[in-house]
PDB file of N, CA and C in Angstrom:
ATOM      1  N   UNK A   1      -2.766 -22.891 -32.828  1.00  0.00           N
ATOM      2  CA  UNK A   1      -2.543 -21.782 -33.718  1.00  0.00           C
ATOM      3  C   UNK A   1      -3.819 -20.943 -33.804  1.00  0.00           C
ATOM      4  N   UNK A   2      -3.725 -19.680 -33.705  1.00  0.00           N
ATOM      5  CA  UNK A   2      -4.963 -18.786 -33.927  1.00  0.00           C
ATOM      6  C   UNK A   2      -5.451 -18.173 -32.529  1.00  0.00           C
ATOM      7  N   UNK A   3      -4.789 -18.686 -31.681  1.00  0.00           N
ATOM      8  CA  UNK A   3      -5.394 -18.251 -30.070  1.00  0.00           C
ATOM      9  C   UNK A   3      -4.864 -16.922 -30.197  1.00  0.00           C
ATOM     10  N   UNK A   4      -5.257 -16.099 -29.410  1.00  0.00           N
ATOM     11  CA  UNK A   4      -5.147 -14.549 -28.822  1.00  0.00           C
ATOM     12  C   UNK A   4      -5.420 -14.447 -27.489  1.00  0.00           C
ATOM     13  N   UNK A   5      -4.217 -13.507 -26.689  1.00  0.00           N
ATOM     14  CA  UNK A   5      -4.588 -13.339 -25.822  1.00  0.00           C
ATOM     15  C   UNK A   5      -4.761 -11.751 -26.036  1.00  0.00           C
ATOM     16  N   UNK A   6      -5.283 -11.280 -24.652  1.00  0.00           N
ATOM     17  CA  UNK A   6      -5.827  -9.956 -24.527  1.00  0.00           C
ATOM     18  C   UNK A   6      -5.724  -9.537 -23.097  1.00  0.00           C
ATOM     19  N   UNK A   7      -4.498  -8.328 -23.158  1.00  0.00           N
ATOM     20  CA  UNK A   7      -3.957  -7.807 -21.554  1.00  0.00           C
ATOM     21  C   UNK A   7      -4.734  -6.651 -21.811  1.00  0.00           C
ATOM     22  N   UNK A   8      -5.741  -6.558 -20.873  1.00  0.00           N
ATOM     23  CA  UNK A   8      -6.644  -5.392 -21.174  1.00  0.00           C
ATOM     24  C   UNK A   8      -6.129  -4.007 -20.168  1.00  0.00           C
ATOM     25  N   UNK A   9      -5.805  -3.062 -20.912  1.00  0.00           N
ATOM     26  CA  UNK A   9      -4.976  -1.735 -20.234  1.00  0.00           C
ATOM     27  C   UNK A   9      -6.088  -0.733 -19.344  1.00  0.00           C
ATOM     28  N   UNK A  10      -7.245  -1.209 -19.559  1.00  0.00           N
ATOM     29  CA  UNK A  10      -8.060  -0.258 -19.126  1.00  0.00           C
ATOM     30  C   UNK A  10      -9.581   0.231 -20.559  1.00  0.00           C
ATOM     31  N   UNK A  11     -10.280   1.091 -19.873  1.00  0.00           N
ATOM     32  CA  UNK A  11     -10.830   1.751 -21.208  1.00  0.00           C
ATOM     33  C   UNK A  11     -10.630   2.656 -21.831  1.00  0.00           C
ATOM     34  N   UNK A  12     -11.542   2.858 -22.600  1.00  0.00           N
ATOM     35  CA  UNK A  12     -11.110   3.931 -23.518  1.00  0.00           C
ATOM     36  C   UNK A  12     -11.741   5.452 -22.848  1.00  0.00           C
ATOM     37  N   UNK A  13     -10.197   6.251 -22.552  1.00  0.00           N
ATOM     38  CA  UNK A  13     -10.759   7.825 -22.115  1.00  0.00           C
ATOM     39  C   UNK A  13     -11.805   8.278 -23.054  1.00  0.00           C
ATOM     40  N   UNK A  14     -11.858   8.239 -23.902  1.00  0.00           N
ATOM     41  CA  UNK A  14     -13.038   8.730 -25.081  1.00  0.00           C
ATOM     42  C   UNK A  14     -14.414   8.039 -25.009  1.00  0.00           C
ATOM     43  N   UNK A  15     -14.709   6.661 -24.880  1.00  0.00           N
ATOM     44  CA  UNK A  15     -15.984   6.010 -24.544  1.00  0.00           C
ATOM     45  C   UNK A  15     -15.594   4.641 -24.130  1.00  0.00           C
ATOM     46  N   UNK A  16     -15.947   4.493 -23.112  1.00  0.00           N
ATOM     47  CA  UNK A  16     -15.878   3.811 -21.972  1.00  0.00           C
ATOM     48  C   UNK A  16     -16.892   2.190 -22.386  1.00  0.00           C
ATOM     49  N   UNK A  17     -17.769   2.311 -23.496  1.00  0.00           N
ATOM     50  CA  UNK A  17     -17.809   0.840 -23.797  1.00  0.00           C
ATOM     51  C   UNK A  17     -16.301   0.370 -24.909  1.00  0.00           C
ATOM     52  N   UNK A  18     -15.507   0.779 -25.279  1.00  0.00           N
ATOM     53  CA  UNK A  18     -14.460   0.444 -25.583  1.00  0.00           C
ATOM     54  C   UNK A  18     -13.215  -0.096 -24.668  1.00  0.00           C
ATOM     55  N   UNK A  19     -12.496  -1.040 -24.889  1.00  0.00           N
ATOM     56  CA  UNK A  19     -11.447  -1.284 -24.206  1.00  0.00           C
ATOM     57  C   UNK A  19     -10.193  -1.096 -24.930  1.00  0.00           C
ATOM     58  N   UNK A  20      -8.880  -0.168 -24.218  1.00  0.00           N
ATOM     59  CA  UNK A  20      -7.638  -0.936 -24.880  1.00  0.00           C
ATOM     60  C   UNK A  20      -6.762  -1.361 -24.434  1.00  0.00           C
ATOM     61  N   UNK A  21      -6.249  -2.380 -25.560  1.00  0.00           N
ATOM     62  CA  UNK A  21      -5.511  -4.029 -24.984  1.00  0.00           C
ATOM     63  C   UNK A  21      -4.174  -3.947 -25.959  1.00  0.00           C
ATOM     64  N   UNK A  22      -3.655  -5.027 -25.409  1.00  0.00           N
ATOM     65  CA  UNK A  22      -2.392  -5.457 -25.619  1.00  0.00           C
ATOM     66  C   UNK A  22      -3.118  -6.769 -26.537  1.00  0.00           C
ATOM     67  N   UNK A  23      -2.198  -6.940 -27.415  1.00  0.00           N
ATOM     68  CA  UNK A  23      -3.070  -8.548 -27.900  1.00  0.00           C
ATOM     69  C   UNK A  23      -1.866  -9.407 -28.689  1.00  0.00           C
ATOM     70  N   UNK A  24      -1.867 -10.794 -28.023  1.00  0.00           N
ATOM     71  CA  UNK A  24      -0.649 -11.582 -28.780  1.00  0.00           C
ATOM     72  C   UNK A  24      -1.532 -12.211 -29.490  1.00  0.00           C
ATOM     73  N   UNK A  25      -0.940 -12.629 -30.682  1.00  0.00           N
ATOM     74  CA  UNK A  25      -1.614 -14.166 -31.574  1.00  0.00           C
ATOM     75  C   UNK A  25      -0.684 -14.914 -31.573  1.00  0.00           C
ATOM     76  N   UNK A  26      -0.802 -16.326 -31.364  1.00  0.00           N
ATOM     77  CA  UNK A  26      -0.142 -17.740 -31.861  1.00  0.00           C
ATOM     78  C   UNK A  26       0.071 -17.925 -33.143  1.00  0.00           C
ATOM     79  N   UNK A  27       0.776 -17.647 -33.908  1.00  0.00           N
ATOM     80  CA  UNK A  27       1.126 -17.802 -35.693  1.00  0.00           C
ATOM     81  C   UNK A  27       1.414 -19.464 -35.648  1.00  0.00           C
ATOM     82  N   UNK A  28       2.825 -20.238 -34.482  1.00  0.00           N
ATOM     83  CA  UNK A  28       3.037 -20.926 -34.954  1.00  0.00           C
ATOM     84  C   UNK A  28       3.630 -21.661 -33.880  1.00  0.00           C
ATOM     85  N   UNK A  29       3.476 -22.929 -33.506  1.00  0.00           N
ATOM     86  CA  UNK A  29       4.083 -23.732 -32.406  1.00  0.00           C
ATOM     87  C   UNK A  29       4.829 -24.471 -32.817  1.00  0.00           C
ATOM     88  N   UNK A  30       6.320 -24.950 -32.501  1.00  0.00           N
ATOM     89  CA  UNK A  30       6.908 -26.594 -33.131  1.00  0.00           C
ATOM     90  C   UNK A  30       7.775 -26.950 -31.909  1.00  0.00           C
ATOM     91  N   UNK A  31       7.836 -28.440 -31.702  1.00  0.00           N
ATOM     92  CA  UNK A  31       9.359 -28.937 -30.976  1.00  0.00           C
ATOM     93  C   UNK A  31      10.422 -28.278 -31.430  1.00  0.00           C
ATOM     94  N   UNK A  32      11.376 -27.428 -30.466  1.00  0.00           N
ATOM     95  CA  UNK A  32      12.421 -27.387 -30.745  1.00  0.00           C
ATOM     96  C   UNK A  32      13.607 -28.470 -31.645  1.00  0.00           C
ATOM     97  N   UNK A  33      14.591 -27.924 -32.540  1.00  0.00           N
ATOM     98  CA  UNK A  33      15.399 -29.407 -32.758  1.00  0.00           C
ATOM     99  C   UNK A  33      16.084 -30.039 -32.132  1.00  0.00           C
ATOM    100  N   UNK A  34      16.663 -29.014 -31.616  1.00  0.00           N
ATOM    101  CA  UNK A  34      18.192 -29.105 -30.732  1.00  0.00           C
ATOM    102  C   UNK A  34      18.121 -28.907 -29.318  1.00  0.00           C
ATOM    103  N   UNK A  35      17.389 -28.487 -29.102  1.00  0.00           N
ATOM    104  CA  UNK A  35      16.953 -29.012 -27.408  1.00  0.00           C
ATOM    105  C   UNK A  35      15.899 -28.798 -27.053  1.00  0.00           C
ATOM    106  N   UNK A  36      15.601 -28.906 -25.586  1.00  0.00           N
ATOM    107  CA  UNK A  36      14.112 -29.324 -25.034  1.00  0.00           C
ATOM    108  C   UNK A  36      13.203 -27.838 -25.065  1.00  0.00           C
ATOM    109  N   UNK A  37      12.231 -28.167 -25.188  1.00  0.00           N
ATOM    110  CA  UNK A  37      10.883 -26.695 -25.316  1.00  0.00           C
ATOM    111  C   UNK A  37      10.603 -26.933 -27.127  1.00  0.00           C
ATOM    112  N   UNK A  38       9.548 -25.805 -26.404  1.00  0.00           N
ATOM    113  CA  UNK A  38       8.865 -25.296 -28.076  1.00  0.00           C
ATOM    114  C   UNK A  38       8.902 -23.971 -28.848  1.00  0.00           C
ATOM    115  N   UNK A  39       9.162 -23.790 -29.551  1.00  0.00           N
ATOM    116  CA  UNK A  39       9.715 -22.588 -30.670  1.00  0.00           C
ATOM    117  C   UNK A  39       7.892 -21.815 -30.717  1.00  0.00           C
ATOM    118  N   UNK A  40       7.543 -20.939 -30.733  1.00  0.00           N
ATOM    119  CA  UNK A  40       6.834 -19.997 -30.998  1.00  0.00           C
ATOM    120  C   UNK A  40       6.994 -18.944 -31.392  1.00  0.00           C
ATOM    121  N   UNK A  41       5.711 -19.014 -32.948  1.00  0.00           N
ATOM    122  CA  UNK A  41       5.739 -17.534 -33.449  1.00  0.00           C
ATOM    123  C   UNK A  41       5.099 -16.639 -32.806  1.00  0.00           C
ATOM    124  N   UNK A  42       4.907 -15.404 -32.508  1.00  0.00           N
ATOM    125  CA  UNK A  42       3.826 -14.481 -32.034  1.00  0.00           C
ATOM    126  C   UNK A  42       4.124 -13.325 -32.911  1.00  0.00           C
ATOM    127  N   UNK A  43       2.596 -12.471 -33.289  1.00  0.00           N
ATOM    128  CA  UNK A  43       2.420 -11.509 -33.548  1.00  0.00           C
ATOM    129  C   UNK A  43       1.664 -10.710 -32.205  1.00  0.00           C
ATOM    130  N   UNK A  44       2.178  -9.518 -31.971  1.00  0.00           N
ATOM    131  CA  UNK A  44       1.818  -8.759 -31.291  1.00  0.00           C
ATOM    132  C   UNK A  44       1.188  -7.262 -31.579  1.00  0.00           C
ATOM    133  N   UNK A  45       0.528  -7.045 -31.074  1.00  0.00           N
ATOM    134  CA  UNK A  45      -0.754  -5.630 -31.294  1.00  0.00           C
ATOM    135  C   UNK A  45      -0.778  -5.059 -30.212  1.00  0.00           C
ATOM    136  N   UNK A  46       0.195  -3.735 -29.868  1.00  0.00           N
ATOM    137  CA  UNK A  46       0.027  -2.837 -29.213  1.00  0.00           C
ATOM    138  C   UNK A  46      -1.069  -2.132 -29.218  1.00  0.00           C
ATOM    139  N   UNK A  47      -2.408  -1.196 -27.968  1.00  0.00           N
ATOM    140  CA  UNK A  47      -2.959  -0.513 -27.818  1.00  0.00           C
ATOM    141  C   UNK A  47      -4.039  -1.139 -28.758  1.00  0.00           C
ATOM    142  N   UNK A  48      -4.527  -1.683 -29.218  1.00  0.00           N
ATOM    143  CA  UNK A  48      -5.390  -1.980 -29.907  1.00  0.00           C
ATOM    144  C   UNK A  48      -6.951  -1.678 -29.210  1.00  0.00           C
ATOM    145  N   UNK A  49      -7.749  -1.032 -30.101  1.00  0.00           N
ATOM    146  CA  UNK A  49      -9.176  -0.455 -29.143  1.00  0.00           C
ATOM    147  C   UNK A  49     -10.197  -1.981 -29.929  1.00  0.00           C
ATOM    148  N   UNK A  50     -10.615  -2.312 -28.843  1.00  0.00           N
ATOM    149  CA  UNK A  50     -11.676  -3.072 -28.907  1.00  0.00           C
ATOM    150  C   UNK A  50     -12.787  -2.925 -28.332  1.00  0.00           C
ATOM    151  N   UNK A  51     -14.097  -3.483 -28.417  1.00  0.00           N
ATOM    152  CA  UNK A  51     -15.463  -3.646 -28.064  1.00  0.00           C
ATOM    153  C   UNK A  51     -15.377  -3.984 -26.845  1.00  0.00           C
ATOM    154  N   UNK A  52     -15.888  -3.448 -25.601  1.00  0.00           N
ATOM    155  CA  UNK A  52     -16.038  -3.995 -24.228  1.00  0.00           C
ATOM    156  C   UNK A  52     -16.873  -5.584 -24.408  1.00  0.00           C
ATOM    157  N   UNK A  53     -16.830  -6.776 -23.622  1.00  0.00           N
ATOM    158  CA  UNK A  53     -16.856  -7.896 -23.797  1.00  0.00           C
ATOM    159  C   UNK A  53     -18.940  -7.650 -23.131  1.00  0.00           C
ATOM    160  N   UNK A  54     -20.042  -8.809 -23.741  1.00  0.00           N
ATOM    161  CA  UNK A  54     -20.574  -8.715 -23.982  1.00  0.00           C
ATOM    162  C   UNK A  54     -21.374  -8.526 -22.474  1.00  0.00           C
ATOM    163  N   UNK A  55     -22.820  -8.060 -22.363  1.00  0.00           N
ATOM    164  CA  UNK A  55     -23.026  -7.930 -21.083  1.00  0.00           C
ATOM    165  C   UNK A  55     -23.245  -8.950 -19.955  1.00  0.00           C
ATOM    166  N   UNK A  56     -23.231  -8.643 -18.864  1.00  0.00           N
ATOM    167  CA  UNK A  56     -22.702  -9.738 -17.725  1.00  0.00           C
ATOM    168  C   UNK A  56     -21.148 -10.279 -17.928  1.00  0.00           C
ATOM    169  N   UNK A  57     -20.605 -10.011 -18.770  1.00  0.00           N
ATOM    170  CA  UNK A  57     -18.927 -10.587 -19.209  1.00  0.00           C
ATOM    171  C   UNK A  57     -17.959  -9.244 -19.283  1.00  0.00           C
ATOM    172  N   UNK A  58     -18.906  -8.109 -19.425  1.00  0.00           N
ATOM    173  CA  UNK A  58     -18.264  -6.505 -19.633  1.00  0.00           C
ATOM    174  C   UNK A  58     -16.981  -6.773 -18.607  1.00  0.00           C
ATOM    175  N   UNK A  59     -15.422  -5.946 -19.128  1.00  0.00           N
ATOM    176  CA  UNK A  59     -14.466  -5.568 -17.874  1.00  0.00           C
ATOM    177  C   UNK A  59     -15.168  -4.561 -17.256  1.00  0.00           C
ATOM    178  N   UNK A  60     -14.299  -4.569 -15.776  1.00  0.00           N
ATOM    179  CA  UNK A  60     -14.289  -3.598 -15.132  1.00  0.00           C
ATOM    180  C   UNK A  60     -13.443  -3.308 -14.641  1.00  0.00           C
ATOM    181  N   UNK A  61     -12.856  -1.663 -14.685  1.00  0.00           N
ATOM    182  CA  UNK A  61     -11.758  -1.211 -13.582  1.00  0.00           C
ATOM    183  C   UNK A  61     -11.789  -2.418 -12.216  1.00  0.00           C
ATOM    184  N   UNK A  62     -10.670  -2.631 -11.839  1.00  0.00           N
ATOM    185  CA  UNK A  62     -10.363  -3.166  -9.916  1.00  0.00           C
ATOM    186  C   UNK A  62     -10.679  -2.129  -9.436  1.00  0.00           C
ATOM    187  N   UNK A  63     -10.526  -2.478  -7.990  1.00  0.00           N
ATOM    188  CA  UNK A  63     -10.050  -1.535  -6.889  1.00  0.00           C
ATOM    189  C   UNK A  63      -8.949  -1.633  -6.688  1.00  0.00           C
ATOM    190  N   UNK A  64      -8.259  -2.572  -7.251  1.00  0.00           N
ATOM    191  CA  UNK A  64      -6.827  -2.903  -6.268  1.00  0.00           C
ATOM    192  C   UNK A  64      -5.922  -1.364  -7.229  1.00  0.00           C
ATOM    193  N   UNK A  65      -5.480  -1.023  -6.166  1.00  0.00           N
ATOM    194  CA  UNK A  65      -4.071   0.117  -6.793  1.00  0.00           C
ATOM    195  C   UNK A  65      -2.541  -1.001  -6.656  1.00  0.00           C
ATOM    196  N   UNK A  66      -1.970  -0.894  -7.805  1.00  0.00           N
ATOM    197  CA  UNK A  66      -0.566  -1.359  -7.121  1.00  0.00           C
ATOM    198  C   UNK A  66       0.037  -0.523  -6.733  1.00  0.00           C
ATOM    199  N   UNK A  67       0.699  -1.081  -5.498  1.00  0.00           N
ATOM    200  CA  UNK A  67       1.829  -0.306  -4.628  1.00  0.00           C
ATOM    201  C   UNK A  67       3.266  -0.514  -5.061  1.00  0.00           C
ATOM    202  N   UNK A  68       4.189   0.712  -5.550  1.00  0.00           N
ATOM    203  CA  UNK A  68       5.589   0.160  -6.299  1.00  0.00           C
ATOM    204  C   UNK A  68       6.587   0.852  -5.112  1.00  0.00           C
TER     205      UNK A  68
END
């Protein structure tokens, strides 16, 4: 409980030590009752601007382009 993940969309057009992300939190894990797996809560945070990650750990754009 309390984990976050973070799908990072890129930076921020406005200043570029900013990132924005997608971000889930774990609210809540349990065994299912009635059949097999586990029930999860999530809260989710669209676009959310965050702090670029600290230096030597900073994102960076890829090179890779996807091809659709």
């Amino acid at each position: 409980m309390g984990d976050e993940l973070d799908l990072v969309r890129g930076t921020s057009p406005s200043n570029p030590n900013f990132l924005i992300v997608g971000r889930v939190e774990v609210l809540d894990a349990k065994p299912r009752s009635t059949e097999e797996g586990i029930e999860v809560k999530l809260r989710r945070s669209k676009n959310l601007v965050i702090e670029n990650y600290p230096n030597g750990d900073s994102w960076k754009e890829s090179d890779f382009v996807s091809q659709s």
